[in-house]
Protein backbone atom coordinates (compact mmCIF):
# COMPACT_ATOMS: atom_id res chain seq x y z
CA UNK A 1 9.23 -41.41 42.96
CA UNK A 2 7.90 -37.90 43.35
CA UNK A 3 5.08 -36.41 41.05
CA UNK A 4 4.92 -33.18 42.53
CA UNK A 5 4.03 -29.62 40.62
CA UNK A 6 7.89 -28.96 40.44
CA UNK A 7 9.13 -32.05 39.63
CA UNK A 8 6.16 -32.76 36.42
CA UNK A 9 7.47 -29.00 35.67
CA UNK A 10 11.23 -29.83 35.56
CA UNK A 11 10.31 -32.94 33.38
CA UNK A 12 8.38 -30.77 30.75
CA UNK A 13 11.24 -29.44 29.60
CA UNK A 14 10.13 -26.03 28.28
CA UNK A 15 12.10 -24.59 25.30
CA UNK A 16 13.30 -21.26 24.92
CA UNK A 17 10.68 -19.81 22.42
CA UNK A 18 7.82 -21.23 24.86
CA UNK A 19 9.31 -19.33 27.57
CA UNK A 20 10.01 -15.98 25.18
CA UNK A 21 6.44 -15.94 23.94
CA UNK A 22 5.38 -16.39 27.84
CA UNK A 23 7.77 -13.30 29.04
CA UNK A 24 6.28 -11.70 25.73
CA UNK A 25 3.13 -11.61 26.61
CA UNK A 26 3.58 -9.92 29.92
CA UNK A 27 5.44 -7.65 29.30
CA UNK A 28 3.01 -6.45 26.86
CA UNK A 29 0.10 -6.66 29.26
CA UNK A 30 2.79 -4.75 31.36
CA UNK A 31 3.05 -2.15 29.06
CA UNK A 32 -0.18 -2.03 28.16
CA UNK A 33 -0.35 -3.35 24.61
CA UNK A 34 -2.67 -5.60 25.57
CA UNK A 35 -6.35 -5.04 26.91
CA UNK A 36 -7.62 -7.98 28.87
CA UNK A 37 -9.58 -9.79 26.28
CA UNK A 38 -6.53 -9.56 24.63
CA UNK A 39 -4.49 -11.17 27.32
CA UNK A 40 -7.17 -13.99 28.05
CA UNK A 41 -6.70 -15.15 24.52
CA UNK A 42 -3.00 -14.85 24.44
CA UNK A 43 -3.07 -16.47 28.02
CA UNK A 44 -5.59 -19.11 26.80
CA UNK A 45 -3.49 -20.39 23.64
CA UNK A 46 -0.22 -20.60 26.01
CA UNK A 47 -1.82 -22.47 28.45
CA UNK A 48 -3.12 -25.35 25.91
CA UNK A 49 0.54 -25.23 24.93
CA UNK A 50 1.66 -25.79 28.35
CA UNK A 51 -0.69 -28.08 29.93
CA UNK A 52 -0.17 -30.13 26.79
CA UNK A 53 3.31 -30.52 27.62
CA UNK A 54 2.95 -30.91 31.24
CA UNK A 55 0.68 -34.03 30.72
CA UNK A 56 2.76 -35.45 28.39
CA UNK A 57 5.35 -35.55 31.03
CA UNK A 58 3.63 -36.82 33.51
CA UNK A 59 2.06 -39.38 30.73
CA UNK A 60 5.56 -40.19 30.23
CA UNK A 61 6.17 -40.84 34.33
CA UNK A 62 3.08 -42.61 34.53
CA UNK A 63 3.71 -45.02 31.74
CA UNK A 64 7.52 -45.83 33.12
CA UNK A 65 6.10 -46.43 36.47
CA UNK A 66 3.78 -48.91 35.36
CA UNK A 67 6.45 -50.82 33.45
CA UNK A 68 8.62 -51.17 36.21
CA UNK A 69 5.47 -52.34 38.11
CA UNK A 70 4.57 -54.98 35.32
CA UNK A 71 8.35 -55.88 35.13
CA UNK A 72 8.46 -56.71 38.36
């Protein structure tokens, strides 16, 4: 079974409004709507949001491995 970055990504399953407000946010820094202590907040709140979800998934992986190790 493989736990690597891609794989713990692909299993996160991002939805479509966390990847809008993600492609929202720079293209604001982009176009210069944002300042940088700005973007460090707006960057700070996403990344909660998606390091939540990433460890959930690999919670998830984690825990199903460790059945089928108990099961067998």
């Amino acid at each position: 079974m493989s736990y690597s970055p891609e794989h713990i990504l692909r299993n996160a399953k991002f939805s479509q409004k966390q990847i809008k407000a993600i492609v929202r946010v720079i293209e604001a820094r982009t176009n210069g709507l944002l300042d940088n202590e700005d973007l460090e907040t707006a960057l700070a709140k996403l990344e909660v949001r998606i390091l939540n979800r990433i460890y959930m998934a690999f919670a998830v992986q984690m825990g199903l491995l460790i059945t089928l190790i108990v099961a067998v």
